[in-house]
PDB file of N, CA and C in Angstrom:
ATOM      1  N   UNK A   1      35.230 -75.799 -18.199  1.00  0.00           N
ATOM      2  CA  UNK A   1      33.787 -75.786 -18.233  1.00  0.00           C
ATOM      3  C   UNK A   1      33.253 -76.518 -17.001  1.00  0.00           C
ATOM      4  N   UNK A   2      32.327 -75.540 -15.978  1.00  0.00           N
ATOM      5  CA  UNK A   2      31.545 -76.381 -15.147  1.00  0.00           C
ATOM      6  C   UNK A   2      30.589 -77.043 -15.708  1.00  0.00           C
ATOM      7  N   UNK A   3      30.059 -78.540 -14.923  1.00  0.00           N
ATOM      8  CA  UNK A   3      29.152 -79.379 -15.798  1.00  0.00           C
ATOM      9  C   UNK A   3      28.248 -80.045 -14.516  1.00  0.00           C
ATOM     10  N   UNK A   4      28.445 -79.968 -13.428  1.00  0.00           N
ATOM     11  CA  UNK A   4      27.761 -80.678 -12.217  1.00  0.00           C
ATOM     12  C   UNK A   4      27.867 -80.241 -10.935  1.00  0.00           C
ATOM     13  N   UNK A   5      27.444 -80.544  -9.872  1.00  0.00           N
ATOM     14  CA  UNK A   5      27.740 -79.977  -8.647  1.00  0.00           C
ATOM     15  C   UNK A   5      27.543 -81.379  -7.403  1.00  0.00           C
ATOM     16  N   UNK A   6      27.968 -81.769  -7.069  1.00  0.00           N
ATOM     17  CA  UNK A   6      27.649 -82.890  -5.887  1.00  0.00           C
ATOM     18  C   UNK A   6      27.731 -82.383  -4.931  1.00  0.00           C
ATOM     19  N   UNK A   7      26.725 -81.909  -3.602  1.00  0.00           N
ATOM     20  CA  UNK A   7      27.173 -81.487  -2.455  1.00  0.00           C
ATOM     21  C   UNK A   7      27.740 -82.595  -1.723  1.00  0.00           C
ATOM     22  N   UNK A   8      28.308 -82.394  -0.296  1.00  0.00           N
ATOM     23  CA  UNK A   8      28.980 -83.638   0.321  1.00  0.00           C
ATOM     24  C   UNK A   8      28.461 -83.055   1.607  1.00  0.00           C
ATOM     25  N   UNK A   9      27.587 -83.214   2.434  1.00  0.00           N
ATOM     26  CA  UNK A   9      26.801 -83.724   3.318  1.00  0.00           C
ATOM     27  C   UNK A   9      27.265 -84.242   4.586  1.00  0.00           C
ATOM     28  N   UNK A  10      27.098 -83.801   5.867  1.00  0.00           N
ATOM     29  CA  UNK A  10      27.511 -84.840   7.398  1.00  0.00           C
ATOM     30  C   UNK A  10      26.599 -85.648   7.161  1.00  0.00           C
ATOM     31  N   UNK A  11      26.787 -86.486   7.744  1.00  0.00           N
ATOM     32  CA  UNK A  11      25.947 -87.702   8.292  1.00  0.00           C
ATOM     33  C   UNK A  11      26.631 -88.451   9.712  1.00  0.00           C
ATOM     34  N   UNK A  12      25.803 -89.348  10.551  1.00  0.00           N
ATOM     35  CA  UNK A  12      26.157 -89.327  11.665  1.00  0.00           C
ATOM     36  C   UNK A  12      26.166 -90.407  11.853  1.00  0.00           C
ATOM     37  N   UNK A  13      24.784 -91.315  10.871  1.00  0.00           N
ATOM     38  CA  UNK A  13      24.857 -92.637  11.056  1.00  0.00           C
ATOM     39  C   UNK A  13      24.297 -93.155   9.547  1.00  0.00           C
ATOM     40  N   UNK A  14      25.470 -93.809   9.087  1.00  0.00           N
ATOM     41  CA  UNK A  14      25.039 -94.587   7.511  1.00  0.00           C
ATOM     42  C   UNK A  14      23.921 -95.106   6.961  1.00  0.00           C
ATOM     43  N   UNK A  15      23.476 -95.535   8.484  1.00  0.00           N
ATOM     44  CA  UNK A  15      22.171 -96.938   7.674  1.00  0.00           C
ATOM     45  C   UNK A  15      20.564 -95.595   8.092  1.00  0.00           C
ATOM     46  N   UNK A  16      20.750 -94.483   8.973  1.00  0.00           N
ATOM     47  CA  UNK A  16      19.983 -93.732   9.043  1.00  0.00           C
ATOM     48  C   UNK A  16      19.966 -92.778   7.904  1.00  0.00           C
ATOM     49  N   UNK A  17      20.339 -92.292   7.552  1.00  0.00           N
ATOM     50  CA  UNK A  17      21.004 -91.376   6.300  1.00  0.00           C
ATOM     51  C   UNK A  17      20.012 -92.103   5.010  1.00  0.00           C
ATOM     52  N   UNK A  18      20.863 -93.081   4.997  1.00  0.00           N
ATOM     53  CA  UNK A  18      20.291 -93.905   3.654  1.00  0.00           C
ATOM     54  C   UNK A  18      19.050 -94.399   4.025  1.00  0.00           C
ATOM     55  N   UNK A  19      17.996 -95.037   4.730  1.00  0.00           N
ATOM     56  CA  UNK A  19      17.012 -95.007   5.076  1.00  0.00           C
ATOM     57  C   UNK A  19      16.087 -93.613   4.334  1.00  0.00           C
ATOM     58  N   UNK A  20      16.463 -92.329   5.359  1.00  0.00           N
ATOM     59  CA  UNK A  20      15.797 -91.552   4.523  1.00  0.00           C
ATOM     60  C   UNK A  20      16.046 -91.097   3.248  1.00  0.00           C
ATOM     61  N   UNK A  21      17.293 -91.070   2.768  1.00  0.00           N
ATOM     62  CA  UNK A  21      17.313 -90.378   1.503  1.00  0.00           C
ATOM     63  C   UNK A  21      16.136 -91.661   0.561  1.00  0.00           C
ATOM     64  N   UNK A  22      16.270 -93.511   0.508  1.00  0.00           N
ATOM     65  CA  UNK A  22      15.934 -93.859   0.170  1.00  0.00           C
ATOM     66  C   UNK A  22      14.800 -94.064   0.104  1.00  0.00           C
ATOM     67  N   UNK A  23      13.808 -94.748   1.209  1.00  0.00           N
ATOM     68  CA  UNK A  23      12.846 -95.116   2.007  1.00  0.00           C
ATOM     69  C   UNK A  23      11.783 -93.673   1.711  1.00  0.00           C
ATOM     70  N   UNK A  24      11.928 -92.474   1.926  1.00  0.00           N
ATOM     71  CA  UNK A  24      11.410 -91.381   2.295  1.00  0.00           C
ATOM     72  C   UNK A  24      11.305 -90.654   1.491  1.00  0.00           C
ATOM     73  N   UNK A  25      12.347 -90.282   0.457  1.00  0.00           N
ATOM     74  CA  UNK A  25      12.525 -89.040  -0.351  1.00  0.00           C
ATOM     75  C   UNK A  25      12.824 -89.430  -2.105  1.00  0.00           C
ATOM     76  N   UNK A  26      12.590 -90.960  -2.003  1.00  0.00           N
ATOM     77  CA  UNK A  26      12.873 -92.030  -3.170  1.00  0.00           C
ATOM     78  C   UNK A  26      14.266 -91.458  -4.077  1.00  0.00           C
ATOM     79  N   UNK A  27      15.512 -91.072  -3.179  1.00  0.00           N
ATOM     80  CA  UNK A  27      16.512 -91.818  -4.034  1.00  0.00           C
ATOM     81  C   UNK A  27      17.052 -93.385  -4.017  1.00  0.00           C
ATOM     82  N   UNK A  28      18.245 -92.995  -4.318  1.00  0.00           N
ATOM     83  CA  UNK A  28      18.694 -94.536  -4.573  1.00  0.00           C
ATOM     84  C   UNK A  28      20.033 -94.525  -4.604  1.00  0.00           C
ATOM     85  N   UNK A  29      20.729 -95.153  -3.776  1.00  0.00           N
ATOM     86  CA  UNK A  29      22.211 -95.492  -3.286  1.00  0.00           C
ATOM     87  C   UNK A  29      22.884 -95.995  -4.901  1.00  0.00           C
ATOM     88  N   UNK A  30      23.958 -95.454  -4.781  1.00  0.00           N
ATOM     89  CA  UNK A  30      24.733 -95.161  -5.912  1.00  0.00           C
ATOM     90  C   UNK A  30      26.165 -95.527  -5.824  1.00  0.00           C
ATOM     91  N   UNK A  31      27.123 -96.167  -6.424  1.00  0.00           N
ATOM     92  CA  UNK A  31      28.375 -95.919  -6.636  1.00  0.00           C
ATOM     93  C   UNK A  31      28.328 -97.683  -6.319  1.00  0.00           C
ATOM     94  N   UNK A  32      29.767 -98.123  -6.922  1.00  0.00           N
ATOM     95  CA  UNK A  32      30.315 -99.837  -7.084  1.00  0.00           C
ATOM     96  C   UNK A  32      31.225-100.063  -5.852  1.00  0.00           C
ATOM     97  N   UNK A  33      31.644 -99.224  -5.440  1.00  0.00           N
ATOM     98  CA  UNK A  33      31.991 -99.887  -3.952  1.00  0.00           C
ATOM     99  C   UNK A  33      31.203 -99.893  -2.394  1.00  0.00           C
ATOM    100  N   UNK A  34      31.208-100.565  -1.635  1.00  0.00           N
ATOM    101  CA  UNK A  34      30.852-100.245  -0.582  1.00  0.00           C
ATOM    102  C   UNK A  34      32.165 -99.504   0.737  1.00  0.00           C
ATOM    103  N   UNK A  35      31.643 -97.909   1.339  1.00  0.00           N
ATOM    104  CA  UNK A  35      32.425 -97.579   1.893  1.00  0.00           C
ATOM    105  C   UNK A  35      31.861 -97.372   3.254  1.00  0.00           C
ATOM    106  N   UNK A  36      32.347 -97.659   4.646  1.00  0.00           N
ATOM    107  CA  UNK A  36      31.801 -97.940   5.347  1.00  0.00           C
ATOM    108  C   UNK A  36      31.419 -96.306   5.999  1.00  0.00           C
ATOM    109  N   UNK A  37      32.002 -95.325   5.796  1.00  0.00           N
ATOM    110  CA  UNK A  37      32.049 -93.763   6.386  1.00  0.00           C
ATOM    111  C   UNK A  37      31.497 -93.007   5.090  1.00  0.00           C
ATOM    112  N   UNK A  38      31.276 -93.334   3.529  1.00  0.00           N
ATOM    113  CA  UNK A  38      30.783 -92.608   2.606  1.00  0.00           C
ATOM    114  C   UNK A  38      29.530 -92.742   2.044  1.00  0.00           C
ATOM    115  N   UNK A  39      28.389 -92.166   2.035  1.00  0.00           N
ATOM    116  CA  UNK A  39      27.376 -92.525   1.315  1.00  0.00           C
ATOM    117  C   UNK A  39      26.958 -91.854   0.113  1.00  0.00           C
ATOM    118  N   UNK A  40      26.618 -92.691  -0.969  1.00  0.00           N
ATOM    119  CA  UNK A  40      26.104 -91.400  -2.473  1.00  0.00           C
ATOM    120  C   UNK A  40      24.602 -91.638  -2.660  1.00  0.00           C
ATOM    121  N   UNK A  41      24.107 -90.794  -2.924  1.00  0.00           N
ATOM    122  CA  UNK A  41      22.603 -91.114  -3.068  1.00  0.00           C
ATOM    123  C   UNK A  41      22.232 -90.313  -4.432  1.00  0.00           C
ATOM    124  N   UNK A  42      20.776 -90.815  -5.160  1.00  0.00           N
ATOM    125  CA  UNK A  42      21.047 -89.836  -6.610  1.00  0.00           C
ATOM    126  C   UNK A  42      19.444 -90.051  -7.090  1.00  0.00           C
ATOM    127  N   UNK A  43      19.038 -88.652  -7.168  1.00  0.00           N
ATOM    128  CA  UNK A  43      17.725 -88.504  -8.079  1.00  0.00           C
ATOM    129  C   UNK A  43      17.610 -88.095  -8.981  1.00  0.00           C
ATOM    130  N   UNK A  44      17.133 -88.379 -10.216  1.00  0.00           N
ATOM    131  CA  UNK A  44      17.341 -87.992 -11.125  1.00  0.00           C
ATOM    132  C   UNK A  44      18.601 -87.410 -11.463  1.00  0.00           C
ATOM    133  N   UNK A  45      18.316 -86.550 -12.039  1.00  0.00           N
ATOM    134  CA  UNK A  45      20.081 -85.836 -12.143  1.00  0.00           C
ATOM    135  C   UNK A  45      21.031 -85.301 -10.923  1.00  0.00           C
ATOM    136  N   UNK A  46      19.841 -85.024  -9.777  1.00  0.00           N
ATOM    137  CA  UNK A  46      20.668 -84.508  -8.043  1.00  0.00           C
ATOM    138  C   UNK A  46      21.228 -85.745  -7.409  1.00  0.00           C
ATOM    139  N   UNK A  47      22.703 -85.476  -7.371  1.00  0.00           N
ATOM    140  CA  UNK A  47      23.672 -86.775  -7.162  1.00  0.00           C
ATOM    141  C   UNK A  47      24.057 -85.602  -5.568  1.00  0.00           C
ATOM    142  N   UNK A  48      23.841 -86.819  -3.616  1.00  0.00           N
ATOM    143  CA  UNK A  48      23.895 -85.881  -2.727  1.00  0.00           C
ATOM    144  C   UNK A  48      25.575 -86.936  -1.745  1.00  0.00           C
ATOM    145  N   UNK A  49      26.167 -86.281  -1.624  1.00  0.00           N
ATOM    146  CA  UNK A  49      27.459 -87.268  -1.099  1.00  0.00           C
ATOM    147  C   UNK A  49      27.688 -87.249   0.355  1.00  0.00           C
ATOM    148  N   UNK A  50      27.437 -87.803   1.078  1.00  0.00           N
ATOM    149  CA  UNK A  50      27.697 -87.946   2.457  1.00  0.00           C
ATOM    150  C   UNK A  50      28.871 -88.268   3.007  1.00  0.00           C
ATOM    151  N   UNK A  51      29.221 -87.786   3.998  1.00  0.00           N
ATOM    152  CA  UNK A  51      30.320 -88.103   4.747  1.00  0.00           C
ATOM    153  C   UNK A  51      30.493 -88.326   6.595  1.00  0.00           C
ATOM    154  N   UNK A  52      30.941 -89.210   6.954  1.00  0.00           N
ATOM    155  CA  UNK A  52      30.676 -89.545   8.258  1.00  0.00           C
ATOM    156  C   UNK A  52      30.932 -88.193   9.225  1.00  0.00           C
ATOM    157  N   UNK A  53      30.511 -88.149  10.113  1.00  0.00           N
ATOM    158  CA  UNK A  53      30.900 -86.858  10.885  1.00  0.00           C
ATOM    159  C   UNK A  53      30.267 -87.457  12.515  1.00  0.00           C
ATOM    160  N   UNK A  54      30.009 -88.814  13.205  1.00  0.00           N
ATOM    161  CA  UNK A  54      29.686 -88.933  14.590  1.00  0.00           C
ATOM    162  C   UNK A  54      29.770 -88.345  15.490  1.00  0.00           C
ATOM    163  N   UNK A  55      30.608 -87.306  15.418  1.00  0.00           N
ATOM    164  CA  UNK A  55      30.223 -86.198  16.566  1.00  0.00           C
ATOM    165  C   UNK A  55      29.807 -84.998  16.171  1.00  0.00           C
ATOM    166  N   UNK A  56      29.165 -84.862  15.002  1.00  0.00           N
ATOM    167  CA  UNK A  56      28.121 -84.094  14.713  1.00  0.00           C
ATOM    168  C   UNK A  56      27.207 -83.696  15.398  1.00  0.00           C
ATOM    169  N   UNK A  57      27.007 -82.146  15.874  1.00  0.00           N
ATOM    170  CA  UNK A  57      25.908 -82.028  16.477  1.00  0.00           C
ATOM    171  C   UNK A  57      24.738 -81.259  15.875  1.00  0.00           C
ATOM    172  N   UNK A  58      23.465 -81.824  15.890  1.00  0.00           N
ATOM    173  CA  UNK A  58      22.599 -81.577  14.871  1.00  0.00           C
ATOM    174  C   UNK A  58      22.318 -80.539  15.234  1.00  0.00           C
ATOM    175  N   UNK A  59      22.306 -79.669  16.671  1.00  0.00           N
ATOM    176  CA  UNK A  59      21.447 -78.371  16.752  1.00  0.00           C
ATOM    177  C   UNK A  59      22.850 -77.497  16.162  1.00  0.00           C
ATOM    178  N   UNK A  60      23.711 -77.728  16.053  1.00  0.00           N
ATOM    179  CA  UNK A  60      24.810 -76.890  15.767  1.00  0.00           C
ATOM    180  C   UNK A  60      25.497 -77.182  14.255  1.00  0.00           C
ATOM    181  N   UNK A  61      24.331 -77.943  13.276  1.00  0.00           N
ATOM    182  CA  UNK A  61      24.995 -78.255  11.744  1.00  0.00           C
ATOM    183  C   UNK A  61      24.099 -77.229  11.002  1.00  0.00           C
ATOM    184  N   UNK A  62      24.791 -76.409   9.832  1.00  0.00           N
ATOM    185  CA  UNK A  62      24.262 -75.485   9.346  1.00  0.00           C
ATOM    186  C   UNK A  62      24.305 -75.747   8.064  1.00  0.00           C
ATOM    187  N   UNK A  63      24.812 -77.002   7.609  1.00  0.00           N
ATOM    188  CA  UNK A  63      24.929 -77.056   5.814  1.00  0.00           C
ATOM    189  C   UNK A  63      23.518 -76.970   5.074  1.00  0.00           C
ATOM    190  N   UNK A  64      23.340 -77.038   3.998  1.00  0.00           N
ATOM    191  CA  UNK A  64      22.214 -76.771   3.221  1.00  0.00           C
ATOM    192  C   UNK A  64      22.564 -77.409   1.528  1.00  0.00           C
ATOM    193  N   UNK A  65      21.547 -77.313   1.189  1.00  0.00           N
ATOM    194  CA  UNK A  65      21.282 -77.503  -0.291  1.00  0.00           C
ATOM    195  C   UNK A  65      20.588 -76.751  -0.529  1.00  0.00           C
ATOM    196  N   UNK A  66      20.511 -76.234  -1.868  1.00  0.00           N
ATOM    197  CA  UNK A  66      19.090 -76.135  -2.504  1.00  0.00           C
ATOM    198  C   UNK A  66      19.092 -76.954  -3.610  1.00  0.00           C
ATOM    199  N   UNK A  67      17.743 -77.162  -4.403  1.00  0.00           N
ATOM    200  CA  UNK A  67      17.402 -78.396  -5.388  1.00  0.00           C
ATOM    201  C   UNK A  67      16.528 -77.518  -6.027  1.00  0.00           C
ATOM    202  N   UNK A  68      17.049 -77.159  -7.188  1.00  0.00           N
ATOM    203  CA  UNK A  68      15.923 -76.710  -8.437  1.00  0.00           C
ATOM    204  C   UNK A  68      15.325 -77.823  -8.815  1.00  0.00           C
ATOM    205  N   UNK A  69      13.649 -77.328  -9.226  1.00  0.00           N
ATOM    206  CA  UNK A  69      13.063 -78.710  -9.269  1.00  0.00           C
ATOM    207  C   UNK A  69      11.982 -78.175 -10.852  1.00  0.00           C
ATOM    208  N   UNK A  70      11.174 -79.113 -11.165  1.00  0.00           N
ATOM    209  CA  UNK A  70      10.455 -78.841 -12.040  1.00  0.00           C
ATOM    210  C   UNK A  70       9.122 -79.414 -11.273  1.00  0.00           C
ATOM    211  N   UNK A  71       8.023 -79.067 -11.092  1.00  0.00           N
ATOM    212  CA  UNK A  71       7.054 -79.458 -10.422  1.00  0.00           C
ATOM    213  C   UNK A  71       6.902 -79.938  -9.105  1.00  0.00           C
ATOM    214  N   UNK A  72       7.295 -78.808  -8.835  1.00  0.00           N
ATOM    215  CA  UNK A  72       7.222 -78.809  -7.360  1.00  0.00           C
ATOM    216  C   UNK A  72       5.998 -78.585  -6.452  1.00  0.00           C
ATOM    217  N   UNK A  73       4.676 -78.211  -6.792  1.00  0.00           N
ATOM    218  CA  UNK A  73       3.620 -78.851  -6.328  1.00  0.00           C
ATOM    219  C   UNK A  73       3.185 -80.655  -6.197  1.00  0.00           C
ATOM    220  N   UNK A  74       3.651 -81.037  -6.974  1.00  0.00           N
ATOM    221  CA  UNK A  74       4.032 -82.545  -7.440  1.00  0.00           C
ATOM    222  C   UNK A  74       4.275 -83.243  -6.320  1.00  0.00           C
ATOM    223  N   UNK A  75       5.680 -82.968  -6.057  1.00  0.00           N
ATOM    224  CA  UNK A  75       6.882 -83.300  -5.293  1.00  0.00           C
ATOM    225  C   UNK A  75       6.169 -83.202  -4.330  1.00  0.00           C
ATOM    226  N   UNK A  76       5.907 -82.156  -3.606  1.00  0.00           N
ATOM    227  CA  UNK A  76       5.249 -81.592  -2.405  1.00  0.00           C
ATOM    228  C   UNK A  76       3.809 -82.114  -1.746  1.00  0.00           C
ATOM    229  N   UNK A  77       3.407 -82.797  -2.481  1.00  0.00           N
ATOM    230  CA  UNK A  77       2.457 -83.415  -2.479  1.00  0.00           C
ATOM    231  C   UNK A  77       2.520 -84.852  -2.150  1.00  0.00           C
ATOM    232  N   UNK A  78       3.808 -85.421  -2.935  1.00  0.00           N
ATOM    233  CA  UNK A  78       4.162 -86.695  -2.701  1.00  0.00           C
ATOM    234  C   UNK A  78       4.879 -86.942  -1.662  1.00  0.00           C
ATOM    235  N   UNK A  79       5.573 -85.670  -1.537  1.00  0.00           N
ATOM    236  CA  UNK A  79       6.072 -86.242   0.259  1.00  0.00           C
ATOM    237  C   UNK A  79       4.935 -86.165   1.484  1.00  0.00           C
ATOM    238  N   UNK A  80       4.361 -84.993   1.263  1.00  0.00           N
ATOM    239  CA  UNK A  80       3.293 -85.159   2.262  1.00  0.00           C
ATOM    240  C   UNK A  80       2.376 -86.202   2.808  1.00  0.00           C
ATOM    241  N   UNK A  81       1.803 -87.222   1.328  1.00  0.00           N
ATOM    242  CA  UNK A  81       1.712 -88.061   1.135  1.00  0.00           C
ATOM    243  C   UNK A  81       2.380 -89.567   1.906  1.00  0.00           C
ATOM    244  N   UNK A  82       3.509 -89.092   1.433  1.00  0.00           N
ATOM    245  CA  UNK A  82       4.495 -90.324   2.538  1.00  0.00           C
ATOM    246  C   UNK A  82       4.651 -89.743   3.999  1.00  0.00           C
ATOM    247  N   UNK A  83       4.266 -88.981   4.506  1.00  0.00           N
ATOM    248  CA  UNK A  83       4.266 -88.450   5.578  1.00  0.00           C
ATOM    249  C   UNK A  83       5.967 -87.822   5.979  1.00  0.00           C
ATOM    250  N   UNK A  84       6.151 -87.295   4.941  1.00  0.00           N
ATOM    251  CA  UNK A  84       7.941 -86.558   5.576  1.00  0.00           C
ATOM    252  C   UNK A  84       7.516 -85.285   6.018  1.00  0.00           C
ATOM    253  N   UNK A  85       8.405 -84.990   7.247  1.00  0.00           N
ATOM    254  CA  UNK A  85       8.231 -83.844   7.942  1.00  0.00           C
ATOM    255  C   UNK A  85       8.743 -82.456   7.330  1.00  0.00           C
ATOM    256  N   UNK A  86       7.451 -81.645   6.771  1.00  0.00           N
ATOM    257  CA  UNK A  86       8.408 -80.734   6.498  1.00  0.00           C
ATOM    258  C   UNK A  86       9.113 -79.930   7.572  1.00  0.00           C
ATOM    259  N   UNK A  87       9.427 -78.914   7.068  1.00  0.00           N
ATOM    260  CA  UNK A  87      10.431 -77.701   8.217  1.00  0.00           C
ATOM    261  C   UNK A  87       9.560 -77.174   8.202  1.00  0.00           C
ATOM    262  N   UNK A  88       9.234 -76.815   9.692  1.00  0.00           N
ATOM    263  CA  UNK A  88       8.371 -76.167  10.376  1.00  0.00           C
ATOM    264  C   UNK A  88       8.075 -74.384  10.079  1.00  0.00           C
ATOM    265  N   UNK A  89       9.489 -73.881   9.393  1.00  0.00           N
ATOM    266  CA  UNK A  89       9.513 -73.156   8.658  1.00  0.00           C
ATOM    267  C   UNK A  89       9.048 -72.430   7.426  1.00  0.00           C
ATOM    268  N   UNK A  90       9.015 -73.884   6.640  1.00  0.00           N
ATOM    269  CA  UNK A  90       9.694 -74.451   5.203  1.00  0.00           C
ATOM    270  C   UNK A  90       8.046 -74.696   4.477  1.00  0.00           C
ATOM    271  N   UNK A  91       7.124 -74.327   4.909  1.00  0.00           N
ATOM    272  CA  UNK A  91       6.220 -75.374   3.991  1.00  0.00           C
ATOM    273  C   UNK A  91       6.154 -74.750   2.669  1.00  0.00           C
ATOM    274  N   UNK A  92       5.840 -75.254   1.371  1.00  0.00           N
ATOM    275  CA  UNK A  92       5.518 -74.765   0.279  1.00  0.00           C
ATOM    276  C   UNK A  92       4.779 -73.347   0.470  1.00  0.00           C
ATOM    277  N   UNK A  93       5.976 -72.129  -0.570  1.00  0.00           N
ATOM    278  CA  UNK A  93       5.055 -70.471  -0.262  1.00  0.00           C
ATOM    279  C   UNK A  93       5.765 -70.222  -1.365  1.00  0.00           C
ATOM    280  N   UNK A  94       5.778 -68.974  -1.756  1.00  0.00           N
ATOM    281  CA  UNK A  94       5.843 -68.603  -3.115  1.00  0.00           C
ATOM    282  C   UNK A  94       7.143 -67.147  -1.917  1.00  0.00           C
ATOM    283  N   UNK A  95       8.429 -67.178  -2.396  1.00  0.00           N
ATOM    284  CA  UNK A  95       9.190 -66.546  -1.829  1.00  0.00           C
ATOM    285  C   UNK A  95       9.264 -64.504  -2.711  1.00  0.00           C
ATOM    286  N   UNK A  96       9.335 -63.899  -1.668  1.00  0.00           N
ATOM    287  CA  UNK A  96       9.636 -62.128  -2.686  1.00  0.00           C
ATOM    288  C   UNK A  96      10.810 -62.459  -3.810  1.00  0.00           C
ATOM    289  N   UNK A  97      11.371 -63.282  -3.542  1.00  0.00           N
ATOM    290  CA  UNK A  97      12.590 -63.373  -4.896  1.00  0.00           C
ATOM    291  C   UNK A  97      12.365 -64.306  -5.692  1.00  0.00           C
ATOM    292  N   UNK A  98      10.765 -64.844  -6.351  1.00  0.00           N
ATOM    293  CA  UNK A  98      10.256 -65.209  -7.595  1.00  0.00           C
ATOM    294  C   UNK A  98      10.500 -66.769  -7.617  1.00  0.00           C
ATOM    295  N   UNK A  99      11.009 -67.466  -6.463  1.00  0.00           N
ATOM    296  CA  UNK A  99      10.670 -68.951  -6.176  1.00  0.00           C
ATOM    297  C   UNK A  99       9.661 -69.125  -5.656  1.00  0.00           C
ATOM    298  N   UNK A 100       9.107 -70.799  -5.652  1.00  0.00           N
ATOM    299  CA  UNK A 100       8.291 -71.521  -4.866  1.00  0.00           C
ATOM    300  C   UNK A 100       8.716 -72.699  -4.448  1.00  0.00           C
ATOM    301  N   UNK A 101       9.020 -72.470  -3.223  1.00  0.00           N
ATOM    302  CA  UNK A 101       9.678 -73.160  -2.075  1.00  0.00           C
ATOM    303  C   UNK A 101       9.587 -73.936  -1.393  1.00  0.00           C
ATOM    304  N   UNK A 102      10.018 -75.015  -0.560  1.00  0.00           N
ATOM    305  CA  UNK A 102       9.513 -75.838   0.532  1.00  0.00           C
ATOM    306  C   UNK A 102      10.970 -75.960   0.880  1.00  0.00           C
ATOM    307  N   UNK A 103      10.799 -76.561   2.525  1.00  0.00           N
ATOM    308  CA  UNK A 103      12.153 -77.251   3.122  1.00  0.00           C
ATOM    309  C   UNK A 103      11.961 -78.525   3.981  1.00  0.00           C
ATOM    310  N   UNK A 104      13.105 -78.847   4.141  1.00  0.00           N
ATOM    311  CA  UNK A 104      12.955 -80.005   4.862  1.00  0.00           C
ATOM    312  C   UNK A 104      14.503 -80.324   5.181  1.00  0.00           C
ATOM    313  N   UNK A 105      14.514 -80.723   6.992  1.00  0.00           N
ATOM    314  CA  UNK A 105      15.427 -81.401   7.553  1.00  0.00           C
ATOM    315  C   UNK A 105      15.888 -82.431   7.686  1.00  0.00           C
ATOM    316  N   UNK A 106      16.894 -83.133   7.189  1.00  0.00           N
ATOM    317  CA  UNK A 106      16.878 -84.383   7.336  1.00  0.00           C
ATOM    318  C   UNK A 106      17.359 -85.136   8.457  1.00  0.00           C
ATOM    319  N   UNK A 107      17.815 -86.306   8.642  1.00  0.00           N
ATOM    320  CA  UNK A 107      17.966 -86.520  10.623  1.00  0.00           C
ATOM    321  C   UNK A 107      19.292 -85.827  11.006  1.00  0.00           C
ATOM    322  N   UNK A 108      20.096 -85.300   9.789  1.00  0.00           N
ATOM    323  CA  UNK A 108      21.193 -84.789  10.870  1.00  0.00           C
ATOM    324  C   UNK A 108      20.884 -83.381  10.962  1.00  0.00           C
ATOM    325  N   UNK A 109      19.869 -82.808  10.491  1.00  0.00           N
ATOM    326  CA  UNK A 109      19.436 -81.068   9.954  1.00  0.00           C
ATOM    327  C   UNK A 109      20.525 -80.659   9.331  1.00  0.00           C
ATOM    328  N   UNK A 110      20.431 -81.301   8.353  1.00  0.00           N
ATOM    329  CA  UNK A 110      21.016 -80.943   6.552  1.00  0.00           C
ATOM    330  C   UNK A 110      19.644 -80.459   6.437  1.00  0.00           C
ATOM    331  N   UNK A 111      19.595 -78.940   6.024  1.00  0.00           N
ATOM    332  CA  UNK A 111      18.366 -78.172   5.041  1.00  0.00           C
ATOM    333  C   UNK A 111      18.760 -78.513   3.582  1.00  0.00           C
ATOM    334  N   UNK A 112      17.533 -78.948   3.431  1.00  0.00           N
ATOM    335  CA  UNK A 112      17.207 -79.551   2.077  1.00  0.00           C
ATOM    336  C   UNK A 112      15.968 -78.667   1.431  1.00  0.00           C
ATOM    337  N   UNK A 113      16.488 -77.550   0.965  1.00  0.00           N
ATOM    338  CA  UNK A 113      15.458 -76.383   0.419  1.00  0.00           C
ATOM    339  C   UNK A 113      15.207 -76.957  -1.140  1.00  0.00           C
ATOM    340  N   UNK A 114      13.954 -76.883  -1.483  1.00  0.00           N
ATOM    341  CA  UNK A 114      13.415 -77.114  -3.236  1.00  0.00           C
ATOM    342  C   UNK A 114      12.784 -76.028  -3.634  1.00  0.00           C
ATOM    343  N   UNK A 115      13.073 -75.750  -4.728  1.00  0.00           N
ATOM    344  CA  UNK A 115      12.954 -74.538  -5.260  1.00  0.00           C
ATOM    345  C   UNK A 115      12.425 -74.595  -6.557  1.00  0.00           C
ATOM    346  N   UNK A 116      11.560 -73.832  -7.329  1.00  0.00           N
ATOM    347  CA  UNK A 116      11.028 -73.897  -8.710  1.00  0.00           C
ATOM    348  C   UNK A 116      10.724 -72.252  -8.956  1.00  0.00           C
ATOM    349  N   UNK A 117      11.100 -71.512 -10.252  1.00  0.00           N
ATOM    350  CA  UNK A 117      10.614 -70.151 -10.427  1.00  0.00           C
ATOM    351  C   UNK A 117       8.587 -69.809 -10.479  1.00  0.00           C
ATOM    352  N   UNK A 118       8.719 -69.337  -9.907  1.00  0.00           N
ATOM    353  CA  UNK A 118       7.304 -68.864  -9.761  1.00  0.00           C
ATOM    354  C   UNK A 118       6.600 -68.432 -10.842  1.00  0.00           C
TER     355      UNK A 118
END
């Protein structure tokens, strides 16, 4: 039986990473050890796992998420609010395949797509 999904994430620099996931997007650093190359971050039930990658290059990283959400006008509102950049792409639209959408890059351009059925 599947029961969860954790994506695992580049990251390039630890204390930047966690900054925004924390600071910006209000999760919250997670797990009893400290690892100096791993980061866990966790909202509500979306648990996101990072992994060092320093020669990461951001115009050339293609990973993604998506995040089913429940009130996602909400959400969308509250980041705007905090001033996070959406994707220039990405702003909240109602997609032909029955989502309502937004995106957002984070500093290494990990797409971080949110999603709710229309």
């Amino acid at each position: 039986m599947l029961t969860d999904v954790n994506p695992r994430l580049p990251m390039r620099n630890k204390e930047a990473t966690r900054d925004y996931y924390v600071n910006q997007l209000g999760f919250r650093e997670v797990g009893s050890v400290e690892y100096p190359d791993y980061l866990i971050v966790q909202k509500e039930r979306i648990q996101l796992h990072f992994f060092e990658f320093k020669e990461l290059n951001p115009k050339e990283n293609y990973a993604g998420v998506y995040i089913r959400v429940e009130g996602i006008e909400e959400l969308y509102k509250s980041l705007l609010e905090k001033k996070v950049s959406i994707h220039p792409n990405g702003p909240l639209q109602n997609k032909p395949w029955g989502q309502r959408e937004f995106a957002l890059l984070d500093p290494d351009t990990n797409l971080l797509t949110f999603g709710e059925n229309a």
